[in-house]
N, C-alpha and C. Protein backbone atom coordinates (compact mmCIF):
# COMPACT_ATOMS: atom_id res chain seq x y z
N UNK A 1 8.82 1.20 -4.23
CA UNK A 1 8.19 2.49 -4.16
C UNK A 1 9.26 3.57 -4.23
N UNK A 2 9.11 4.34 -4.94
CA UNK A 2 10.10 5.24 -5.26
C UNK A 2 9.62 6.71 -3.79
N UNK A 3 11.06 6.97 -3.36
CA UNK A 3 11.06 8.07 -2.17
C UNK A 3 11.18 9.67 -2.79
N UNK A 4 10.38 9.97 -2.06
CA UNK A 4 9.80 11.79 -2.60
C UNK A 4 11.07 12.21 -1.76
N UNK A 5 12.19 13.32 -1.83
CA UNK A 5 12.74 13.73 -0.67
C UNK A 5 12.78 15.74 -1.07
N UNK A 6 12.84 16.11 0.20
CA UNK A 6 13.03 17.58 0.02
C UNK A 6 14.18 17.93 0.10
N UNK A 7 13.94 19.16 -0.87
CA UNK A 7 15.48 20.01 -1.22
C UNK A 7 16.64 19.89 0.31
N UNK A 8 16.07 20.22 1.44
CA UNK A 8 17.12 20.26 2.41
C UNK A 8 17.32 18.63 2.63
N UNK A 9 16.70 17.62 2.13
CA UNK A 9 17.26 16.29 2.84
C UNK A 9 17.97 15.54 1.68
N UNK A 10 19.16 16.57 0.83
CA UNK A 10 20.00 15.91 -0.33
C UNK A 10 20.67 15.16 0.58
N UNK A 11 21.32 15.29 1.83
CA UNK A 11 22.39 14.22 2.74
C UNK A 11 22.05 13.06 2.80
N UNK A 12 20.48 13.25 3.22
CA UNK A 12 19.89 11.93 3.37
C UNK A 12 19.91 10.67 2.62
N UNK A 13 19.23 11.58 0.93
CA UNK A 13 18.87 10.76 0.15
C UNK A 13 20.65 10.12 -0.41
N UNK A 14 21.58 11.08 -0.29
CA UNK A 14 22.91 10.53 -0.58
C UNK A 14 23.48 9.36 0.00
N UNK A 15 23.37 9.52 1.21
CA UNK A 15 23.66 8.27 2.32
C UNK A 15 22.48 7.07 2.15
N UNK A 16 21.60 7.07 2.07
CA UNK A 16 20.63 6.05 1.30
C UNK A 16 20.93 5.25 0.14
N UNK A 17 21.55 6.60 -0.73
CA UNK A 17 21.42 5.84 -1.97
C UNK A 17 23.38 4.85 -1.59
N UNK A 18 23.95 5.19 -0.83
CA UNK A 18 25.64 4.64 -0.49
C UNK A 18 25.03 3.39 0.17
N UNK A 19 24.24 3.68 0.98
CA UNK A 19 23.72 2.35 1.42
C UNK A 19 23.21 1.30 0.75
N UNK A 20 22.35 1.80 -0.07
CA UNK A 20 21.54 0.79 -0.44
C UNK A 20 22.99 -0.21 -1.49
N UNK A 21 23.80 0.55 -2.04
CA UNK A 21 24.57 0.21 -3.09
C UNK A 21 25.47 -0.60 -2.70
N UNK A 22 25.87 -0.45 -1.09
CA UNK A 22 26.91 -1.19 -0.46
C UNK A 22 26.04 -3.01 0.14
N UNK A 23 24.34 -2.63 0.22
CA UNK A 23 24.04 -4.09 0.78
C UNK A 23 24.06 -4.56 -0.36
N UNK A 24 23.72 -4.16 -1.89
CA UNK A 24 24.40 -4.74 -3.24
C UNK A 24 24.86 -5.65 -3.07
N UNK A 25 26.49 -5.09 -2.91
CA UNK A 25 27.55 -5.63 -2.99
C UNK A 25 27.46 -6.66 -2.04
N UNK A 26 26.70 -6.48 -0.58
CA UNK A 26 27.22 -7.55 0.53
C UNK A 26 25.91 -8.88 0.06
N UNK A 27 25.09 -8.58 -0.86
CA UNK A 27 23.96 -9.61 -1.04
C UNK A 27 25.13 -10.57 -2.31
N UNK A 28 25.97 -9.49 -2.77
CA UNK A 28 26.49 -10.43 -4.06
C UNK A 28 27.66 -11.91 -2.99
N UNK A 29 28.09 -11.09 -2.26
CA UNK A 29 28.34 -12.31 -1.19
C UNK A 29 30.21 -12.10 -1.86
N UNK A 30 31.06 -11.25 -2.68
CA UNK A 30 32.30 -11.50 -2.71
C UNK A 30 32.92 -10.87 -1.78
N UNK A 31 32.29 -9.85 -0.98
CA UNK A 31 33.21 -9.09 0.10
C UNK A 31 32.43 -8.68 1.27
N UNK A 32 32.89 -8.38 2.34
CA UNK A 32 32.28 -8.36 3.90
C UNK A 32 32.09 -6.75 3.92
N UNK A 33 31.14 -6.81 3.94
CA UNK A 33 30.90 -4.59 3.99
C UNK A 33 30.14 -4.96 5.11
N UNK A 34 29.99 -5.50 6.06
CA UNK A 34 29.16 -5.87 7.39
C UNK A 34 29.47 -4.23 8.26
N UNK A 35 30.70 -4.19 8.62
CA UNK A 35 31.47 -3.07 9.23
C UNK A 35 31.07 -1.53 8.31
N UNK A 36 31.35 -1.41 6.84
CA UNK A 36 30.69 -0.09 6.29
C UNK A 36 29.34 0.08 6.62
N UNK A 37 28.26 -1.17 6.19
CA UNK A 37 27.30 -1.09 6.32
C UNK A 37 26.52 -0.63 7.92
N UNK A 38 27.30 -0.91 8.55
CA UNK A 38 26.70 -0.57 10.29
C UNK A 38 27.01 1.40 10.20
N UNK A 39 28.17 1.52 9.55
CA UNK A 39 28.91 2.87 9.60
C UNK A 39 27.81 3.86 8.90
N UNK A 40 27.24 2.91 7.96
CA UNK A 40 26.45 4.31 7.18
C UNK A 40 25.05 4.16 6.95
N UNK A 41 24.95 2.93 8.09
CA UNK A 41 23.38 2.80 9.11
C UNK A 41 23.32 4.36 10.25
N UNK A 42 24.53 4.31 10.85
CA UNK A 42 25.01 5.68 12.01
C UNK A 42 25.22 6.61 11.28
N UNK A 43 25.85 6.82 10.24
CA UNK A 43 25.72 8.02 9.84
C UNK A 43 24.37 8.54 9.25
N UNK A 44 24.05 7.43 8.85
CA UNK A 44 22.29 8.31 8.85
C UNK A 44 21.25 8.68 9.01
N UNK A 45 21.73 8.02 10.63
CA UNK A 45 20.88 7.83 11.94
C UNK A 45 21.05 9.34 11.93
N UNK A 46 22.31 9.67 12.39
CA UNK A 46 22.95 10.72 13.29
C UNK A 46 22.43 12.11 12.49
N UNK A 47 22.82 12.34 10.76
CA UNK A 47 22.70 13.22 9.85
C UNK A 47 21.19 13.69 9.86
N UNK A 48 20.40 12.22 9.75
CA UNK A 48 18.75 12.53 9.75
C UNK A 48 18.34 13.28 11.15
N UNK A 49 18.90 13.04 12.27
CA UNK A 49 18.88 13.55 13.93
C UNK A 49 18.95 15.06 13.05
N UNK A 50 20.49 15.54 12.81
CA UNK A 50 20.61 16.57 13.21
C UNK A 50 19.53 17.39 12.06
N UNK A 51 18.95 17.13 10.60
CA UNK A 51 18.55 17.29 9.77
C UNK A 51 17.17 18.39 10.42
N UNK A 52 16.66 17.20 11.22
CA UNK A 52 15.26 17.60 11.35
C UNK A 52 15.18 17.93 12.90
N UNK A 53 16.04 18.50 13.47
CA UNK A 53 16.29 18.94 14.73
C UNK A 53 16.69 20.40 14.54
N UNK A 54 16.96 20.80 13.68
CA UNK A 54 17.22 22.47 12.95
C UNK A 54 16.40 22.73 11.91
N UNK A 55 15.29 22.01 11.45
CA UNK A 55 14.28 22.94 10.62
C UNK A 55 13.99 24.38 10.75
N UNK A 56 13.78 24.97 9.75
CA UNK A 56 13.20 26.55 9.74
C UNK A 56 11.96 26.27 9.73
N UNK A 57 10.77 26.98 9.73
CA UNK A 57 9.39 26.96 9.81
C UNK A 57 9.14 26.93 9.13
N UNK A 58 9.61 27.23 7.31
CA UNK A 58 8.89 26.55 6.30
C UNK A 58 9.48 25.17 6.00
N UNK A 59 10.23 24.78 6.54
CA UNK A 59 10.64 23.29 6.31
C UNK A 59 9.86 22.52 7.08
N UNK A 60 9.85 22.91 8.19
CA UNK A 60 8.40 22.24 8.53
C UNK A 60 6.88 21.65 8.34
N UNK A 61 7.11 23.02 7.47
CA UNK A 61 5.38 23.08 6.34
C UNK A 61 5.50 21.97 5.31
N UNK A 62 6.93 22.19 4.48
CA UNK A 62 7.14 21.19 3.77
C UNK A 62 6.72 19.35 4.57
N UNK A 63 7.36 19.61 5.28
CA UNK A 63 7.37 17.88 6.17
C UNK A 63 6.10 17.77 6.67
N UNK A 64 5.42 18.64 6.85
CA UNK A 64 3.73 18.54 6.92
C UNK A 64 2.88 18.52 5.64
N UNK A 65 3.35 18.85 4.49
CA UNK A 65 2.90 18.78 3.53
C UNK A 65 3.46 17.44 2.53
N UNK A 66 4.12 16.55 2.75
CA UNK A 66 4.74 15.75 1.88
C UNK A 66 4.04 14.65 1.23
N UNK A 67 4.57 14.67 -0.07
CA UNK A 67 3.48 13.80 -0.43
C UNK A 67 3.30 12.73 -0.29
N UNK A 68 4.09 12.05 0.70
CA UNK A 68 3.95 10.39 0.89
C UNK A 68 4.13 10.16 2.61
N UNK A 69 3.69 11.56 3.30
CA UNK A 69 2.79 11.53 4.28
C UNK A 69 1.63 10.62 4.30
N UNK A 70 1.11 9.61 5.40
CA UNK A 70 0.33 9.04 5.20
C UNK A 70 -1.01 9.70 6.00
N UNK A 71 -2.01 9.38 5.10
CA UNK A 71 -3.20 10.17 5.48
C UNK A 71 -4.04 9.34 7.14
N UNK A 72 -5.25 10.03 7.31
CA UNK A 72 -5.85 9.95 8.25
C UNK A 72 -6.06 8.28 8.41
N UNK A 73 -6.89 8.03 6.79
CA UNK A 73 -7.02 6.80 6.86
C UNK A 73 -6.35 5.56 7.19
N UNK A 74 -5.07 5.70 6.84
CA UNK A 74 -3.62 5.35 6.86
C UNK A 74 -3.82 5.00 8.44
N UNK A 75 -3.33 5.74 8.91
CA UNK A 75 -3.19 5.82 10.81
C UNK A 75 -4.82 4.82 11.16
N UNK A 76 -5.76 4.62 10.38
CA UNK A 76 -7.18 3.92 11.42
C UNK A 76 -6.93 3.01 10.42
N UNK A 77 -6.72 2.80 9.42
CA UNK A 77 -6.34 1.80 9.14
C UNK A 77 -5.54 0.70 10.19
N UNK A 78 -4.49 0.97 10.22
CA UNK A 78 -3.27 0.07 11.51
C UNK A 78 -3.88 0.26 12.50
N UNK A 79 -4.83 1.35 13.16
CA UNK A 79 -5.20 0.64 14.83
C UNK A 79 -6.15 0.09 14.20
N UNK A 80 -7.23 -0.02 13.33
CA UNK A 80 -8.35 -0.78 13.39
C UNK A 80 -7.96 -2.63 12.42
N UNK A 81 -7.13 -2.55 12.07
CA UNK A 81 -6.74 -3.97 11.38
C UNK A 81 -7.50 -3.99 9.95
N UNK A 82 -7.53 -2.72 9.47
CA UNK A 82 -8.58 -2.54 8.65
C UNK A 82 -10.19 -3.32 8.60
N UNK A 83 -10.51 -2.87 9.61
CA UNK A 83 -12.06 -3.27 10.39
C UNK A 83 -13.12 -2.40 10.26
N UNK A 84 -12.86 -1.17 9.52
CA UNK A 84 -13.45 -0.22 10.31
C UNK A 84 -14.57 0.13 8.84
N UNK A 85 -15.73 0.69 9.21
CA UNK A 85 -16.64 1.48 8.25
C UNK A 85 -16.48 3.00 7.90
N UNK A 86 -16.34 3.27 6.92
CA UNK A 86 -16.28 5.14 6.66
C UNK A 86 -17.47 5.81 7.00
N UNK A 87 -17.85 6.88 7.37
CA UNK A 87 -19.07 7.08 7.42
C UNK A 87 -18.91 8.09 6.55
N UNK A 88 -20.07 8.62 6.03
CA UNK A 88 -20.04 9.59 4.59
C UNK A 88 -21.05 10.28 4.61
N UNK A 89 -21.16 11.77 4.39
CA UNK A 89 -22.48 12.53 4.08
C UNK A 89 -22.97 13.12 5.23
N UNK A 90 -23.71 14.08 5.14
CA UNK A 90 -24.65 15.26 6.82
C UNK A 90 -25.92 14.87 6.07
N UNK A 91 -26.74 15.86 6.99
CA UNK A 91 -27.66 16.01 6.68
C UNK A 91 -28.09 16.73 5.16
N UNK A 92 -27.05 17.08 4.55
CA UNK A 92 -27.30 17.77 3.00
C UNK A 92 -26.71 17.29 2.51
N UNK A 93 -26.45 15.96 2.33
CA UNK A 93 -26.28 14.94 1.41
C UNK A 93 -24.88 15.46 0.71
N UNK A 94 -23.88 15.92 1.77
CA UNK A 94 -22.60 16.31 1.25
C UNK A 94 -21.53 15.71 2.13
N UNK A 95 -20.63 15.38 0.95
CA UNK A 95 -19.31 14.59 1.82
C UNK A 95 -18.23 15.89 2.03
N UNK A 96 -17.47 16.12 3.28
CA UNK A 96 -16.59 16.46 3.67
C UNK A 96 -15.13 15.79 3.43
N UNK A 97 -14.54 15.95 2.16
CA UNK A 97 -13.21 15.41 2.47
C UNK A 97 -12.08 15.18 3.72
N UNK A 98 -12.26 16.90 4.12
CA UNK A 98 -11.42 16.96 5.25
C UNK A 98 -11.48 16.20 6.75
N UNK A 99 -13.28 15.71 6.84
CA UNK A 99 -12.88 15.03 8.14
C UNK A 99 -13.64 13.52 7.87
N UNK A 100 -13.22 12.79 8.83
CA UNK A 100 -13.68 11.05 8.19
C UNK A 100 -13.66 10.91 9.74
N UNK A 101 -15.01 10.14 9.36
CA UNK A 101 -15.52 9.50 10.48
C UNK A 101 -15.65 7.94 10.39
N UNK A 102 -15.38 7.36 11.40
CA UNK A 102 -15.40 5.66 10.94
C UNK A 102 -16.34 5.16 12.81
N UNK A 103 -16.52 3.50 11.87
CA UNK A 103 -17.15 2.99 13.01
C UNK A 103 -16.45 1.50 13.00
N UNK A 104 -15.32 1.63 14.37
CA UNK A 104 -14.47 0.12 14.37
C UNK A 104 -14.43 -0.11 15.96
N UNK A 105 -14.27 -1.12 15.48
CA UNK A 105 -13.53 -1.48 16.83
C UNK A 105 -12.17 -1.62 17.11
N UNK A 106 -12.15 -1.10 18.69
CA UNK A 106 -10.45 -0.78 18.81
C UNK A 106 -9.84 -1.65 19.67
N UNK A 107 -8.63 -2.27 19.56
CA UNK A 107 -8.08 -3.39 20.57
C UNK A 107 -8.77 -4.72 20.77
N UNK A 108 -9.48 -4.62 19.81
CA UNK A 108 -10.00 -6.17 19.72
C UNK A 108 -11.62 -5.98 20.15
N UNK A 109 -11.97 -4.66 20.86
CA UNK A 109 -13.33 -4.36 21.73
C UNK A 109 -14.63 -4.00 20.59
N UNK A 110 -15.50 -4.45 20.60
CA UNK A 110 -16.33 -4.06 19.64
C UNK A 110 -17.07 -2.20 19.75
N UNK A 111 -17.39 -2.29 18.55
CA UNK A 111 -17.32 -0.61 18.94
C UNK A 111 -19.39 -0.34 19.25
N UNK A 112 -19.81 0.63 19.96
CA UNK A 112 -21.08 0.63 20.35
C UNK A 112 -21.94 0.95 18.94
């Protein structure tokens, strides 16, 4: 799956892409990057910390708006084990995108 990233998280996606290039090398099995690889696990622990610990308020909007944010369904999906029924339509035979209603059961409990 290819990663969406925003203009302020170029560090991120840089140290990602060093990473990913260095387990490369350690899957090809000729050299020990065990030690880099931990180094630029922390550094992008630490970079992503400070990243999104100083947002401005439209960077925020952005990270609320992203497009590989996962939706409502997403989230009842994983508590319900995908169990659950959508419910659809009012009384005027119109669907509401914005809100979803379901009927599951939660924690194993059947739902009323």
């Amino acid at each position: 799956m290819s990663v969406t990233y925003l203009d302020f998280e170029s560090d991120i996606k840089e140290l990602e892409e060093q990473l990913e290039k260095t387990r490369a090398i350690q899957e090809k099995g000729k050299v020990d990057v065990t030690k880099t690889i931990a180094d630029l696990e922390e550094s992008l622990a630490k970079r992503t910390q400070e990243i999104y610990a100083n947002l401005n308020p439209w960077q925020r909007v952005l990270v609320s708006r992203h497009p590989q944010r996962p939706y409502t369904l997403a989230h009842i999906n994983a508590l319900t084990d995908n169990t659950f029924v959508e419910l659809h339509g009012d009384r005027s035979v119109r669907d509401d995108k914005a809100m979803v209603a379901v009927s599951a059961p939660l924690t194993g409990k059947p739902s009323c």
